[in-house]
Protein backbone atom coordinates (compact mmCIF):
# COMPACT_ATOMS: atom_id res chain seq x y z
CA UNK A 1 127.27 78.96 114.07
CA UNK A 2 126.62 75.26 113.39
CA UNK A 3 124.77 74.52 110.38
CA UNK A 4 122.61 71.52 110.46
CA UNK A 5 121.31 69.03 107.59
CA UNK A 6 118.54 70.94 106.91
CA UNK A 7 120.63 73.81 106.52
CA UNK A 8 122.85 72.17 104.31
CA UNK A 9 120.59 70.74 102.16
CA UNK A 10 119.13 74.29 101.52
CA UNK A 11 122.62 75.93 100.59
CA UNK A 12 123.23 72.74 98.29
CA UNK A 13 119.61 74.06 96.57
CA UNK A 14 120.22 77.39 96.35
CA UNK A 15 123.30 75.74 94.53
CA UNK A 16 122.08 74.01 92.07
CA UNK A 17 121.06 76.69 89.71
CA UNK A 18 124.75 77.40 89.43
CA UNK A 19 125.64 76.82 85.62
CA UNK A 20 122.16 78.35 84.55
CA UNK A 21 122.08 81.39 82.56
CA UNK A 22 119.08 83.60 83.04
CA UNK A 23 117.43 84.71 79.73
CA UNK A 24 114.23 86.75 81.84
CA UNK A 25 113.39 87.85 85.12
CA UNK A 26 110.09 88.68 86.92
CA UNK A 27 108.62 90.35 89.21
CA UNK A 28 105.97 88.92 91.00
CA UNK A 29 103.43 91.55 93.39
CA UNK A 30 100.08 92.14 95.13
CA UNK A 31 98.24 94.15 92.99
CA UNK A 32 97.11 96.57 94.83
CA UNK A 33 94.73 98.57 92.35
CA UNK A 34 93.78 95.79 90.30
CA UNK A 35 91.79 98.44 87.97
CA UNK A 36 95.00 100.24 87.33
CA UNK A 37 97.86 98.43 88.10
CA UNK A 38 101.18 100.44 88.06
CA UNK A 39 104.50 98.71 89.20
CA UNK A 40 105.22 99.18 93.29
CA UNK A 41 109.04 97.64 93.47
CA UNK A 42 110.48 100.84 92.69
CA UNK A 43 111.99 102.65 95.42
CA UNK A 44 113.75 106.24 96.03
CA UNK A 45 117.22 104.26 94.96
CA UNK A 46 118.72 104.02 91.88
CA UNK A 47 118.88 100.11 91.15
CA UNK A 48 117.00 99.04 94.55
CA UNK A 49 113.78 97.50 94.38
CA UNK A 50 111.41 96.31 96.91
CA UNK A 51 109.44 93.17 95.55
CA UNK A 52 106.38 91.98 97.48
CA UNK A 53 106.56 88.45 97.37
CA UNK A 54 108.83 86.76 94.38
CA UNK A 55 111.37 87.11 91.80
CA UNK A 56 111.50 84.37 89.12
CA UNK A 57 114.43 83.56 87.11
CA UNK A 58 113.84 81.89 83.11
CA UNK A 59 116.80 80.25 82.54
CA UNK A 60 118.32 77.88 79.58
CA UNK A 61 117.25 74.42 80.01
CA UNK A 62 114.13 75.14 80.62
CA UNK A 63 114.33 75.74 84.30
CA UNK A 64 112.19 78.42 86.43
CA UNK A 65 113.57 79.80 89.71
CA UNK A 66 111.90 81.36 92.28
CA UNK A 67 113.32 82.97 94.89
CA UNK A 68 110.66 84.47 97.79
CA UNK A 69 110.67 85.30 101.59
CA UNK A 70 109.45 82.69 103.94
CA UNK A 71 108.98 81.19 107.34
CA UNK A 72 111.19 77.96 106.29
CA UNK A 73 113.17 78.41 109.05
CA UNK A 74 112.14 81.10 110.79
CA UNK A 75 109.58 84.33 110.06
CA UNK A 76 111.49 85.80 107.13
CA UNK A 77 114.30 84.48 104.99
CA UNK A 78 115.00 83.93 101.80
CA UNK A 79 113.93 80.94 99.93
CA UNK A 80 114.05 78.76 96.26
CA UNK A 81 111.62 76.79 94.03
CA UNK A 82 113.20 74.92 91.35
CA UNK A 83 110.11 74.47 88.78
CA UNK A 84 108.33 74.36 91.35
CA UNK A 85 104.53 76.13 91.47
CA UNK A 86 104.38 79.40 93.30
CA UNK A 87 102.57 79.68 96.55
CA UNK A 88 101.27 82.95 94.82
CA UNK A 89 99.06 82.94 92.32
CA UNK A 90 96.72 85.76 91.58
CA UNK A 91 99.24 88.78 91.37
CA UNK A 92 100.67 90.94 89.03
CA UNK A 93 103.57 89.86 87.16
CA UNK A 94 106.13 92.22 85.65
CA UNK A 95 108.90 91.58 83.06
CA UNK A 96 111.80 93.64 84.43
CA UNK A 97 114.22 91.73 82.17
CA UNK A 98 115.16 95.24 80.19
CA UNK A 99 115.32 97.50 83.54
CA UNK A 100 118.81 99.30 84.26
CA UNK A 101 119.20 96.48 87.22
CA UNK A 102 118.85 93.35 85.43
CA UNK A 103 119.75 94.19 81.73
CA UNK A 104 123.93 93.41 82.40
CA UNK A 105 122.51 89.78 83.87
CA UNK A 106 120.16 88.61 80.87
CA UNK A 107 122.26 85.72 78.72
CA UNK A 108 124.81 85.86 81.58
CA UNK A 109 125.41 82.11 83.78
CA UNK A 110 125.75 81.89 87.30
CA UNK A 111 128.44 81.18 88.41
CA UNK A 112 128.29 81.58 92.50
CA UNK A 113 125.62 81.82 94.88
CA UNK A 114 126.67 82.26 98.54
CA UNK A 115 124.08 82.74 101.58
CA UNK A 116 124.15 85.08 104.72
CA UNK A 117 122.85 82.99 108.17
CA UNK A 118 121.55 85.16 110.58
CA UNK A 119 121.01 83.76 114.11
CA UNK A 120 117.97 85.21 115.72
CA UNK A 121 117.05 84.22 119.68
CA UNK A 122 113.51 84.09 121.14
CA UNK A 123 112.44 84.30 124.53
CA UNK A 124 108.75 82.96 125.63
CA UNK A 125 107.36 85.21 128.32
CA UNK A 126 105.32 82.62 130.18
CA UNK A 127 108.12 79.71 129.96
CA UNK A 128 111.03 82.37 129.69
CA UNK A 129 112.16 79.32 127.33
CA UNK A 130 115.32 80.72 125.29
CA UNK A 131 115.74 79.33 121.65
CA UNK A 132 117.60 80.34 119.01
CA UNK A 133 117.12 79.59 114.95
CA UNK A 134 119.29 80.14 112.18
CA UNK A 135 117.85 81.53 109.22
CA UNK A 136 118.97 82.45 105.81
CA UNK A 137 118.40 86.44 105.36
CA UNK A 138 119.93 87.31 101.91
CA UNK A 139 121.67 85.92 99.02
CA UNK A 140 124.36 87.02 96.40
CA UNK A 141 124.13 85.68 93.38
CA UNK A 142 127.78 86.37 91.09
CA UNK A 143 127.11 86.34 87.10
CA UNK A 144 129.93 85.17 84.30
CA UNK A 145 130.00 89.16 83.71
CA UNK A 146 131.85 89.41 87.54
CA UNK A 147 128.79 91.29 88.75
CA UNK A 148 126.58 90.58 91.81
CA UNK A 149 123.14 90.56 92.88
CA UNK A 150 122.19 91.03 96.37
CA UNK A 151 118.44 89.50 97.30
CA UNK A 152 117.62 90.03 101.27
CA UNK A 153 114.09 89.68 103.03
CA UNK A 154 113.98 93.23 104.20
CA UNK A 155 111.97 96.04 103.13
CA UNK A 156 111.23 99.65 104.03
CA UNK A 157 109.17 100.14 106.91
CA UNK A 158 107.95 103.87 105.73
CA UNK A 159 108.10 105.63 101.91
CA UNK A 160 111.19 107.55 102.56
CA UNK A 161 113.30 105.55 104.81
CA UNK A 162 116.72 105.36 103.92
CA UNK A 163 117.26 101.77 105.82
CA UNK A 164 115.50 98.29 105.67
CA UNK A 165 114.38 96.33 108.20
CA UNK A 166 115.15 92.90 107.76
CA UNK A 167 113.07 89.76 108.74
CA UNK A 168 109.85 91.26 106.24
CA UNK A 169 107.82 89.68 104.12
CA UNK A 170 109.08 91.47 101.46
CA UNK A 171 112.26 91.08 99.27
CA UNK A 172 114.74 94.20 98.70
CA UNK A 173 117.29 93.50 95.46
CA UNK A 174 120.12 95.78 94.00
CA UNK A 175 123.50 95.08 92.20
CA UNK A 176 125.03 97.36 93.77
CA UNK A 177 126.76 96.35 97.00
CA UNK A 178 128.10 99.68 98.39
CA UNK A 179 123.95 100.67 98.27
CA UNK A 180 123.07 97.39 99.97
CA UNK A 181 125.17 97.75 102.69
CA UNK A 182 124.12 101.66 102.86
CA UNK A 183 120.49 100.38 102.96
CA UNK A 184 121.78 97.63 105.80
CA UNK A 185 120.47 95.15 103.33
CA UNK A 186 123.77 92.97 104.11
CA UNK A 187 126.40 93.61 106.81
């Protein structure tokens, strides 16, 4: 797989935020009964969530990550704003800083962030044109504590399921990588 500027560039943003230590993370969802809104990221797994559209990071210096699903390269993948705004405004936020998943990372740096490329081929039934895109489907982020968090755009397809489909415009996050693999959030 050949990674082109583009590509590069992105990788080089994602790691930028190395150094940063993350002092609060959000949740960031459709609110789906806006006259009694109850959190919809938790899932039958213990430390999985499923996250309908962002997670932001508050980090030291004063810097606000965002890390979301989108079409950047091709129809879903992982992507980062750098205080940037949000494309989504309007939904319900929720602190999930003190939440068995995130508590060990709060006041911890970042110290790695590597990317999984996915190559995904189309084929157009009236041209039969072939093409192929590279895409970035999850992230792992490593902590100064030695412990990982795994961010893919993937999501359940049905309440229940015990696997994620990946390419969703959703976002699927654990720490725990045995589960994420179990879940075929990362190969």
């Amino acid at each position: 797989m050949t990674l082109t500027k583009d590509h590069l560039e992105f990788e080089n943003r994602f790691r930028s935020v190395i150094g940063l230590s993350v002092n609060k993370v959000e949740y960031t969802e459709i609110s789906y009964e806006p006259n009694n809104p109850s959190p919809y990221y938790p899932t039958q797994f213990k430390n999985l969530d499923s996250v309908d559209f962002s997670i932001f990071f508050f980090t030291d210096n004063d810097k606000l990550i965002e890390i979301y699903w989108s079409g950047r390269f091709y129809q879903y993948g992982i992507d980062i704003k750098i205080n940037e705004p949000s494309d989504f405004s309007g939904f319900i936020k929720w602190d999930v800083s003190v939440n068995d998943l995130w508590r060990t990372f709060i006041g911890a740096k970042i110290t790695d962030v590597k990317i999984t490329w996915e190559t995904v081929t189309t084929t157009e039934e009236d041209t039969r044109r072939i093409e192929s895109f590279i895409y970035p489907q999850d992230v792992k982020i490593t902590f100064s504590n030695d412990k990982n968090v795994f961010i893919s755009a993937a999501g359940f397809l049905d309440q229940g399921d015990k696997e994620v489909s990946g390419m969703l415009d959703n976002l699927t996050v654990t720490d725990n990588e045995e589960l994420a693999r179990q879940v075929k959030m990362i190969n």
